[in-house]
C-alpha atoms as a PDB file:
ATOM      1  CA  UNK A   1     -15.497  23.377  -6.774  1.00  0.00           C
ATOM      2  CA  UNK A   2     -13.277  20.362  -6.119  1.00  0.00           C
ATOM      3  CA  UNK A   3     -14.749  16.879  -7.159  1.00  0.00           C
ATOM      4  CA  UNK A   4     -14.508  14.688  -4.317  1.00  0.00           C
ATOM      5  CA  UNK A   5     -13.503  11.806  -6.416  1.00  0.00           C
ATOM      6  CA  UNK A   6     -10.525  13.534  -7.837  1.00  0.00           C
ATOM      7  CA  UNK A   7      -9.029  14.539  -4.084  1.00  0.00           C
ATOM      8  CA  UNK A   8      -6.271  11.600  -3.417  1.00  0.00           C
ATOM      9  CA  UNK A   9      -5.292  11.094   0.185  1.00  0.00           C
ATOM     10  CA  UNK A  10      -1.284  10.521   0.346  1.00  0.00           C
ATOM     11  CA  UNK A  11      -0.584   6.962   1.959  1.00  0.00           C
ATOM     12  CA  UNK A  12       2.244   7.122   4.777  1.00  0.00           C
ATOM     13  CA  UNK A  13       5.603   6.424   4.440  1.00  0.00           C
ATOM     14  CA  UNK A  14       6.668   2.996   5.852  1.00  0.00           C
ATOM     15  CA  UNK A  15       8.101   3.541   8.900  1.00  0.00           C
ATOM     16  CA  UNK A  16      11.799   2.405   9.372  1.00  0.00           C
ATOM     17  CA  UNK A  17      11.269   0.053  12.663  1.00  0.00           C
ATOM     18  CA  UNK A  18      14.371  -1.449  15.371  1.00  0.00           C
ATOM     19  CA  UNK A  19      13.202  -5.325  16.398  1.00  0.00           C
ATOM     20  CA  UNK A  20      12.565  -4.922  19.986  1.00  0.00           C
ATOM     21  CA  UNK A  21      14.608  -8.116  20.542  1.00  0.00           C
ATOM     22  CA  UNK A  22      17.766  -8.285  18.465  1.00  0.00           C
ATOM     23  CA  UNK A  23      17.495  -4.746  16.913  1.00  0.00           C
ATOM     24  CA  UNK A  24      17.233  -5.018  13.037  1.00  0.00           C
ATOM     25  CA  UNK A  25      16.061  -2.397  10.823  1.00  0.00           C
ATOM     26  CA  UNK A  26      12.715  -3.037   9.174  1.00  0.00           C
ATOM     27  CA  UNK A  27       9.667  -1.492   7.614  1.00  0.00           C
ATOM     28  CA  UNK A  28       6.548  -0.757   8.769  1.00  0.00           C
ATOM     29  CA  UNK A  29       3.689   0.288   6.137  1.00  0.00           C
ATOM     30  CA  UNK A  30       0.540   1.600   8.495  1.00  0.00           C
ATOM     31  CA  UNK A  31      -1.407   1.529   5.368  1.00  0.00           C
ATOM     32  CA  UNK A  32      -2.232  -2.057   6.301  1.00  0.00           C
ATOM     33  CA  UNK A  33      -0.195  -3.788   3.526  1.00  0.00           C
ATOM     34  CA  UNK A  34       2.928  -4.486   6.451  1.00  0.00           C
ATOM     35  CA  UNK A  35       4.333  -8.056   5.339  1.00  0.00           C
ATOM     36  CA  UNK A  36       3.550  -9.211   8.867  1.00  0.00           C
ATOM     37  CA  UNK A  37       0.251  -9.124   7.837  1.00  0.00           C
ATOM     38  CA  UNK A  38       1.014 -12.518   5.404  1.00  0.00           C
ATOM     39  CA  UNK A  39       2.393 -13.967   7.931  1.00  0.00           C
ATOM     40  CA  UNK A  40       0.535 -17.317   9.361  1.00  0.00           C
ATOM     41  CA  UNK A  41       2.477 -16.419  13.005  1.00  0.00           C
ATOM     42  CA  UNK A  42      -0.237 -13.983  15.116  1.00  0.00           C
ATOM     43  CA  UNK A  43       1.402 -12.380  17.815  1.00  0.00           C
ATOM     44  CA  UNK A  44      -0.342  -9.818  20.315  1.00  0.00           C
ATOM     45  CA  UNK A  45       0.647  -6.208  19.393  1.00  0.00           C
ATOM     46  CA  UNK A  46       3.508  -4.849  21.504  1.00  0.00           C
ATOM     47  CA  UNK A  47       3.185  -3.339  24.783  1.00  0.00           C
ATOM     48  CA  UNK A  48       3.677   0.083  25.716  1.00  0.00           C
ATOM     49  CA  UNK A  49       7.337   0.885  25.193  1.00  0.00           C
ATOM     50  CA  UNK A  50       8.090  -1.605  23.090  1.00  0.00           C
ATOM     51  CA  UNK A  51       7.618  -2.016  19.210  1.00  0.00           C
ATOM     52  CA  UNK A  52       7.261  -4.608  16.716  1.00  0.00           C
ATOM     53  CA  UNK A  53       9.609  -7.596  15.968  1.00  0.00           C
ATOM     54  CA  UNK A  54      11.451  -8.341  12.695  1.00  0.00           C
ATOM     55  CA  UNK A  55      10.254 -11.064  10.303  1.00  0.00           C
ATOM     56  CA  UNK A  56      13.121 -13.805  11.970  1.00  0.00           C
ATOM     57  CA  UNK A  57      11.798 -12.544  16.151  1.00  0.00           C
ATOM     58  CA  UNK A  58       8.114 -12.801  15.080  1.00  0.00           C
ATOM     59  CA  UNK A  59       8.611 -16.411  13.551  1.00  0.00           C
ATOM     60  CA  UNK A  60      10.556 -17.631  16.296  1.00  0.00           C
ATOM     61  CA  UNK A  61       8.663 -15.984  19.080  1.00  0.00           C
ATOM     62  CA  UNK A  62       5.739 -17.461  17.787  1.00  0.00           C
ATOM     63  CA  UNK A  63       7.742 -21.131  17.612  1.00  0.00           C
ATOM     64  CA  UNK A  64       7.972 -20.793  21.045  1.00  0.00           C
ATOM     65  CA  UNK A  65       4.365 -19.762  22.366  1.00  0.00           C
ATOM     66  CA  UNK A  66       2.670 -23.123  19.766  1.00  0.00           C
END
């Protein structure tokens, strides 16, 4: 029988990402440790069709909503 506390669940890959607004190539880690996280900047999450900004979008997007 398989101890539970020996089975290891494999963490995603990040995910290579284009900036919805000027197209750069990021990552994305869905474990929860993306670097967006750290940032001070909170941002609703995209909307359907769209996907996440780069580190330079996010910061200045969120210049212009404060």
């Amino acid at each position: 029988m398989t101890n539970p506390k020996e089975i290891t669940i494999p963490q995603p890959a990040p995910r290579r990402l284009a900036c919805s607004r000027c197209g750069a190539e990021f990552g994305c880690d869905l474990s929860g440790n993306c670097w967006c996280a750290e940032e001070t900047a909170k941002l609703p999450m995209p909307v359907k069709g769209k996907d996440c900004l780069c580190r330079e979008c996010l910061r200045k997007a969120a210049t212009a909503v404060s």
